[in-house]
Protein backbone atom coordinates (compact mmCIF):
# COMPACT_ATOMS: atom_id res chain seq x y z
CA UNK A 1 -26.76 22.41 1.50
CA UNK A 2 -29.19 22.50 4.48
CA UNK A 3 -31.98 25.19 4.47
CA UNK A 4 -30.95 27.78 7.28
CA UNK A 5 -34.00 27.92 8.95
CA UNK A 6 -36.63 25.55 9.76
CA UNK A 7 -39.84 24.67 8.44
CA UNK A 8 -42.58 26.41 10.00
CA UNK A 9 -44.60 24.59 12.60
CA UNK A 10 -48.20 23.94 10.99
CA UNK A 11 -50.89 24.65 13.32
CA UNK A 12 -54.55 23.88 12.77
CA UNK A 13 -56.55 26.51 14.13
CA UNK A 14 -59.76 25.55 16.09
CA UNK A 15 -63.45 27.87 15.64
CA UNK A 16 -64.11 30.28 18.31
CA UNK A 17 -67.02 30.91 17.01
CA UNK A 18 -69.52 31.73 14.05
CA UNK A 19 -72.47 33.84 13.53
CA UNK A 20 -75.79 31.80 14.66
CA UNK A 21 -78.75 31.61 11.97
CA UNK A 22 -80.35 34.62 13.66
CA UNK A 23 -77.68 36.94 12.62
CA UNK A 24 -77.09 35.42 9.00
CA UNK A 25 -79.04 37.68 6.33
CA UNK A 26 -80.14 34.73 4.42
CA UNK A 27 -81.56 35.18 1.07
CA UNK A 28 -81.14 39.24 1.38
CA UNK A 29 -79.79 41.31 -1.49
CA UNK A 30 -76.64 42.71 -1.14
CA UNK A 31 -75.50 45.97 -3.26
CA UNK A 32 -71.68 44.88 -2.30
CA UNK A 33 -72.38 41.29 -3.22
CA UNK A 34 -73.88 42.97 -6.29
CA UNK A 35 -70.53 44.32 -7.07
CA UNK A 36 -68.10 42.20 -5.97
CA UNK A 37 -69.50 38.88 -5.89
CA UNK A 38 -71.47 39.22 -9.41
CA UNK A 39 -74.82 38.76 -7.55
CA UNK A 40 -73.69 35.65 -5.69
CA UNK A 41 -75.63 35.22 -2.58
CA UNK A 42 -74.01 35.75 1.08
CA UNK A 43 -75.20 35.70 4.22
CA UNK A 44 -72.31 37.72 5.78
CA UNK A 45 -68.90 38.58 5.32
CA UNK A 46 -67.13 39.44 7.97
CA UNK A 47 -63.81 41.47 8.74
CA UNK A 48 -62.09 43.77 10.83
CA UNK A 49 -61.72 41.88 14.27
CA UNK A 50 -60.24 43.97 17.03
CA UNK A 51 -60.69 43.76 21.07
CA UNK A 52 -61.57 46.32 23.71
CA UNK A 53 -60.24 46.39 27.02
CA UNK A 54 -62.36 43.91 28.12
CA UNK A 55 -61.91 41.49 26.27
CA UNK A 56 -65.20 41.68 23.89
CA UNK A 57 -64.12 41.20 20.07
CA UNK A 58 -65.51 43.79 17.95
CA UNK A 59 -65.91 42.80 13.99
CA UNK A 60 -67.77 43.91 10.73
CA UNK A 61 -70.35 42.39 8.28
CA UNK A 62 -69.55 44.63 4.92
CA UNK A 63 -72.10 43.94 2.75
CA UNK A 64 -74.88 44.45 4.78
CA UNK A 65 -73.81 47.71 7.13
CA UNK A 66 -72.76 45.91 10.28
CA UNK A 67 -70.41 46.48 13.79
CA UNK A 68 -71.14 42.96 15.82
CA UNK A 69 -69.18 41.53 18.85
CA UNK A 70 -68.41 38.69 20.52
CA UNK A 71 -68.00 38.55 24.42
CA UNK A 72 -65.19 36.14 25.78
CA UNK A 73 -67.61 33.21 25.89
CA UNK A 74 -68.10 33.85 21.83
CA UNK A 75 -71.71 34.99 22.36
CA UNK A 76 -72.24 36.86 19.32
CA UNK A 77 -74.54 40.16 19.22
CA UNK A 78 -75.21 42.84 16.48
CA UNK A 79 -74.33 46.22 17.85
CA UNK A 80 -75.65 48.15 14.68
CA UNK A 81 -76.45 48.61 11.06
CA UNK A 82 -76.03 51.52 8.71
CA UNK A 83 -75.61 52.49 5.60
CA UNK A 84 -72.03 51.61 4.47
CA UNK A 85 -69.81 49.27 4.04
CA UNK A 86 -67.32 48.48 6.86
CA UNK A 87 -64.38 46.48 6.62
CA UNK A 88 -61.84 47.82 8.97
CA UNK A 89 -62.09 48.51 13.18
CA UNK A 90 -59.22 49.50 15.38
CA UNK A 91 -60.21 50.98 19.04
CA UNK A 92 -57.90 53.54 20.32
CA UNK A 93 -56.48 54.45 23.78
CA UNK A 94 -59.89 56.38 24.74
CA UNK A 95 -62.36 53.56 23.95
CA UNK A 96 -63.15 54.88 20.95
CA UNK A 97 -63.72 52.58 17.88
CA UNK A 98 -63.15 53.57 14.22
CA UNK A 99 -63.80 51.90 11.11
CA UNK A 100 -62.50 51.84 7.55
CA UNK A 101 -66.09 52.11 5.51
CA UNK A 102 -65.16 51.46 1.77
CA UNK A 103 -68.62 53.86 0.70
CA UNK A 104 -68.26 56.42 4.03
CA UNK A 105 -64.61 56.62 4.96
CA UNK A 106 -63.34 56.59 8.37
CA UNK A 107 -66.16 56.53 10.84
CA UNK A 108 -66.39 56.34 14.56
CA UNK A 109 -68.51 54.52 16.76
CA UNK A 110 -69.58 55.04 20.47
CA UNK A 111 -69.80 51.71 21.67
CA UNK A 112 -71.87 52.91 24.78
CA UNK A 113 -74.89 54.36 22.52
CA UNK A 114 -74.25 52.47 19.24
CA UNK A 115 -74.12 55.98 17.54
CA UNK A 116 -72.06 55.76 14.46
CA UNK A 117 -71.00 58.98 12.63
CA UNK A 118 -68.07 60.35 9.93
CA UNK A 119 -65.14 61.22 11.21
CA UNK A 120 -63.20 61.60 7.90
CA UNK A 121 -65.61 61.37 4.53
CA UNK A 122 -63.29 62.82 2.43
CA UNK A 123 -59.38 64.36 1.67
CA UNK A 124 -60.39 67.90 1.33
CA UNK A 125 -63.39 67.58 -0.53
CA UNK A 126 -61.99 64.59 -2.81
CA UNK A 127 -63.67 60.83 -2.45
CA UNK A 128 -62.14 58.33 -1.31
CA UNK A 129 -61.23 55.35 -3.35
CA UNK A 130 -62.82 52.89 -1.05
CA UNK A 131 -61.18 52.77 2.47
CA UNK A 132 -60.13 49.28 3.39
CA UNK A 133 -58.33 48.61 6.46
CA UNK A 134 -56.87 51.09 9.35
CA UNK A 135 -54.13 50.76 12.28
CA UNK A 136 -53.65 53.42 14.90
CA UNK A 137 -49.88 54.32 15.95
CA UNK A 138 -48.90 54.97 20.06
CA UNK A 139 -49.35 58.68 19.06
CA UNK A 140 -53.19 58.67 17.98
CA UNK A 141 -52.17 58.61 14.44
CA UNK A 142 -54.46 56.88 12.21
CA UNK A 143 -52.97 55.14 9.28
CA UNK A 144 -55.33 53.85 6.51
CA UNK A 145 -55.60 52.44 3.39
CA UNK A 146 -57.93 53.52 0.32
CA UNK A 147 -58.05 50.54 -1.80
CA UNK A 148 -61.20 51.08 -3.93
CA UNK A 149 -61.02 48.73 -7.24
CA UNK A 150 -57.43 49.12 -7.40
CA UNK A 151 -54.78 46.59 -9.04
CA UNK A 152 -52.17 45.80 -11.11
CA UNK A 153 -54.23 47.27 -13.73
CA UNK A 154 -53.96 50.24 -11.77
CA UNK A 155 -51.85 50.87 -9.28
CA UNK A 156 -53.21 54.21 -8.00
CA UNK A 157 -54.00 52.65 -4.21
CA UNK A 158 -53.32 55.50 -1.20
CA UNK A 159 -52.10 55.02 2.40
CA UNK A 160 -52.85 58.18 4.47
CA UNK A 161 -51.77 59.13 8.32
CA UNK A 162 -54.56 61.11 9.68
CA UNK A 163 -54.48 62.52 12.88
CA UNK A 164 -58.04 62.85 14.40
CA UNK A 165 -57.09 65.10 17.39
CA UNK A 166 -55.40 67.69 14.98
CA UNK A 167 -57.50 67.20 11.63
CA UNK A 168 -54.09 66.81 9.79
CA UNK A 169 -54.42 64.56 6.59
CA UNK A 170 -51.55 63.28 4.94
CA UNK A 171 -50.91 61.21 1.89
CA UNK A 172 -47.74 58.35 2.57
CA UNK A 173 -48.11 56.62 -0.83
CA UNK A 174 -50.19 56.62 -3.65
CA UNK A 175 -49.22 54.06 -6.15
CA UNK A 176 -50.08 50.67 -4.56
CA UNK A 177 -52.13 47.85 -6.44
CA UNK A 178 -54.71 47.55 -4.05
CA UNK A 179 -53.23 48.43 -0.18
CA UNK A 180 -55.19 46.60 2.47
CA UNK A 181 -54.19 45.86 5.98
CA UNK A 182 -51.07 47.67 7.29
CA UNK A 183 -49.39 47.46 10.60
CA UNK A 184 -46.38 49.58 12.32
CA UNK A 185 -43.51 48.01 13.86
CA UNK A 186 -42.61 49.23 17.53
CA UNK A 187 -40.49 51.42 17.20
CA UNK A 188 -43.09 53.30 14.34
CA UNK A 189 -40.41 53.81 12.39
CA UNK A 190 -41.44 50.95 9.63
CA UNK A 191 -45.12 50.46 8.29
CA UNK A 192 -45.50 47.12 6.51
CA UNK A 193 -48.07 47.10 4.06
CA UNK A 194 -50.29 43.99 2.78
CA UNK A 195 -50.70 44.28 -1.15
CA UNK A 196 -53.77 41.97 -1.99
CA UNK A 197 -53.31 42.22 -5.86
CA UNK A 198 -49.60 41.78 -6.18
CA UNK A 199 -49.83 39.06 -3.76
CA UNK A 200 -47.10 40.82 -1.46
CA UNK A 201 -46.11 42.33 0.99
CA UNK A 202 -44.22 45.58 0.95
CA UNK A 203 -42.01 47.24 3.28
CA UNK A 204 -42.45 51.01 4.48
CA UNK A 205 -39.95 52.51 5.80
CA UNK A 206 -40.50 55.98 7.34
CA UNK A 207 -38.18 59.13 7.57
CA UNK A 208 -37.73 61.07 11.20
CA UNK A 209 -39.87 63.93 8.72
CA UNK A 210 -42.31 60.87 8.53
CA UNK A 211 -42.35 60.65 4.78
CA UNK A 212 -42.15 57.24 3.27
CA UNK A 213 -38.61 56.44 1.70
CA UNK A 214 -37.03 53.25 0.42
CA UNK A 215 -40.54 51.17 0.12
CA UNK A 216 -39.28 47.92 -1.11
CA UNK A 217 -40.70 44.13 -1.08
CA UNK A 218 -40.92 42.78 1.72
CA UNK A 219 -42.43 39.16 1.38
CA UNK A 220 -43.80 37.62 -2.07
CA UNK A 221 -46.91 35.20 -1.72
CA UNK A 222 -48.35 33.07 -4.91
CA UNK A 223 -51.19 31.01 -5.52
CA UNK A 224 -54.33 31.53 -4.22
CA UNK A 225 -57.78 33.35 -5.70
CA UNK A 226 -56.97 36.52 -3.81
CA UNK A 227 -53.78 37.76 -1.25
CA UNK A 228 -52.12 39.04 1.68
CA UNK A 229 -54.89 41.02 3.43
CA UNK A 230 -54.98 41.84 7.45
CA UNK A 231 -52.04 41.82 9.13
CA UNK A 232 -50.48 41.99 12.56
CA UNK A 233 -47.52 42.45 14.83
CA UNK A 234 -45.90 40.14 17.32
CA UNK A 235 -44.26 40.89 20.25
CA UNK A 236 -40.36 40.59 18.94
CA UNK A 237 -41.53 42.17 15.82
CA UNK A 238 -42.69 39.69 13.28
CA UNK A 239 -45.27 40.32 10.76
CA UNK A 240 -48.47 37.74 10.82
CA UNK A 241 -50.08 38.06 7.21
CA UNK A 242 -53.68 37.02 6.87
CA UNK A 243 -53.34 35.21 2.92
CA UNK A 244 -57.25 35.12 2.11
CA UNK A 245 -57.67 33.11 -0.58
CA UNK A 246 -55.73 29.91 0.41
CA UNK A 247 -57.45 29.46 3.79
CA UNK A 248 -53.70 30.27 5.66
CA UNK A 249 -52.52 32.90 8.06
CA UNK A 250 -48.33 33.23 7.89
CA UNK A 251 -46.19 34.01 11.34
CA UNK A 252 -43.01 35.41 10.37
CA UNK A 253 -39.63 36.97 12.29
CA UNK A 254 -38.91 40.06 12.03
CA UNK A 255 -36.79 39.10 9.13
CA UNK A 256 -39.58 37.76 7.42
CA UNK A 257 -38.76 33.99 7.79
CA UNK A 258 -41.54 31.94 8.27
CA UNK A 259 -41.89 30.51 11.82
CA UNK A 260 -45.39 29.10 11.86
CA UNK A 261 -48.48 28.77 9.63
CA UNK A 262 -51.83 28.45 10.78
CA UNK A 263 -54.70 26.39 8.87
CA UNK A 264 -58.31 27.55 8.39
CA UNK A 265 -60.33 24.06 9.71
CA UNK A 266 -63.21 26.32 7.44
CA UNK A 267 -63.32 28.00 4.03
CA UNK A 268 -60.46 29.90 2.64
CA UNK A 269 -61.57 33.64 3.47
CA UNK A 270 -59.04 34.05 6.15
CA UNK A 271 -59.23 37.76 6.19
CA UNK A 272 -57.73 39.39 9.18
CA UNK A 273 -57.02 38.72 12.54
CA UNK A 274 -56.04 40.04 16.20
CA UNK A 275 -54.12 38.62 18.92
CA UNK A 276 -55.67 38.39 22.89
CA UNK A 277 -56.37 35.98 25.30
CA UNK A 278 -54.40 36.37 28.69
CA UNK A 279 -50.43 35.66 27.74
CA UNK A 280 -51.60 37.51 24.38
CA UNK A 281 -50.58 34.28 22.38
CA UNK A 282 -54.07 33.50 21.00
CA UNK A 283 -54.44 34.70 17.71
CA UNK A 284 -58.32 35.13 16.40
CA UNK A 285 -58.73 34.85 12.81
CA UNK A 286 -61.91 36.05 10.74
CA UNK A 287 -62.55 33.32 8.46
CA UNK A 288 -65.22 34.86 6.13
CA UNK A 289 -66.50 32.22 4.11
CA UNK A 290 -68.16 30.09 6.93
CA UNK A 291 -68.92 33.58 8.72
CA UNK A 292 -66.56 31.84 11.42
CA UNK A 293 -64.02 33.56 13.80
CA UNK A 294 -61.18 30.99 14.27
CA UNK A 295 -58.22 30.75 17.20
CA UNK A 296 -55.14 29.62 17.33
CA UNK A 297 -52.05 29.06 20.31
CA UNK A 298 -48.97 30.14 18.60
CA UNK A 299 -45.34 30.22 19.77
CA UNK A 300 -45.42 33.80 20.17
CA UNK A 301 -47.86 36.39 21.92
CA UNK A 302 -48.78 39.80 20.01
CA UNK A 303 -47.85 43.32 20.08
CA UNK A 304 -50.30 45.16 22.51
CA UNK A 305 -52.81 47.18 21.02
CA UNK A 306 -53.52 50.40 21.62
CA UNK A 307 -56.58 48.86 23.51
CA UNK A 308 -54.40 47.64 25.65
CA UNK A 309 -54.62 44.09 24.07
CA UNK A 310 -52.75 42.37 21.54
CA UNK A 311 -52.64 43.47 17.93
């Protein structure tokens, strides 16, 4: 019997661009590299691409504290460095720019001044895990995950909905193997949820009292040194998954069947992406071993942003 549904179309994405020699922190120690990398040396590592209204693409270096940006032309610039570790950024509505700090929590950054401050360092008084990756609903809403060190060894990874204009904190789920990027559908009524760890994808379905019920498996990756990490929306309600690791970023339907499947031309640390350009059908890809931000034309444009571009 014939498969019902055909292959997906492979596309080979193209670099945008990549962080010049002047911005690379060459021969630097890292504390995060430290950690995670057992002392390897990196230049960069960047994450957490996301546009503003006009068209500049805001991103993160995590292990050395900093919010960069690239203008339409793919000049690159460093905005600032702190102290912290920032691996998500989502802009809002108002302009205003929040990250997903794994050592800080959720912080917020003017992008007029370059002043970066906490907006959430803790739930009531309790640390964070290690915040990971953040995506704000049409009502403000701030959804975010607190990964930490979390796994299969321990499945004890939260997703919380905080809403910033209110101060109200709430707790969706707390027993994911490492949650990382996480994405509504349109209607807000599903939130699907990339597990790195369990190499999956899980499904979140959410109750009119906005409580999670029902979270099932969605898709199931394998292979790879890592796992589903940033994800996105497109426009008729497909799920893009980011699969660092294997160098490959998935487009599915909204039924989860496989439509297209774009190639890293780089390293394998294809870590999270965002959709822009004018018909919102070019997808930019943070590919984080070269310290390279990739593109790609696919066959279908992206959910708009709260930003007003593509997601």
């Amino acid at each position: 019997m014939a498969f019902p549904h055909p292959d997906p179309v492979l596309i080979e994405a193209q670099v945008f661009t990549t962080l010049p020699a002047s911005l690379r922190r060459t021969g630097e120690p890292s504390d995060w590299a430290t950690k995670n990398r057992r002392g390897a040396a990196v230049d960069s590592f960047i994450e957490g691409p996301s546009f503003d209204r006009a068209g500049n693409l805001w991103f993160v270096d995590i292990p050395f504290g900093r919010i960069l940006r690239a203008s339409p032309a793919g000049e690159v610039e460093q905005v600032v460095a702190y102290d912290g570790q920032p691996n998500g950024l989502k802009i809002d509505a108002q302009g205003r720019i929040f990250i997903a700090d794994f050592k800080n929590g959720i912080m917020q950054l003017d992008p007029d001044t370059g002043r970066i401050s906490t907006a959430l360092g803790d739930a009531d008084s309790e640390s964070f895990k290690g915040c990971n990756d953040l995506h704000i609903g049409p009502d403000g809403a701030i959804y975010f995950t607190d990964q930490g060190q979390t796994g299969l060894h321990d499945p004890s990874g939260r997703v919380y909905r905080w809403t910033p204009d209110e101060q109200r904190l709430e707790c969706l789920i707390d027993n994911v193997p490492s949650p990382n990027g996480l994405v509504l559908d349109s209607s807000g009524h599903t939130l699907y949820l990339a597990v790195t760890r369990a190499n999956a994808v899980w499904r979140l379905p959410l109750s009119p009292s906005q409580r999670v019920v029902k979270a099932g498996l969605f898709l199931q990756f394998s292979g790879g040194r890592a796992g589903p990490d940033g994800l996105a929306l497109t426009r008729d309600n497909g799920v893009v998954v980011c699969q660092t690791g294997m160098g490959l970023v998935w487009v599915h339907d909204a039924l989860g069947v496989p439509i297209a499947v774009v190639k890293s031309p780089t390293g394998l640390g294809t870590t999270n992406c965002a959709f822009g350009g004018p018909e919102g059908r070019t997808l930019y890809i943070t590919e984080s071993d070269s310290g390279s931000i990739l593109r790609a034309e696919l066959p279908v444009a992206g959910h708009p942003m709260a930003s007003g571009w593509g997601e």
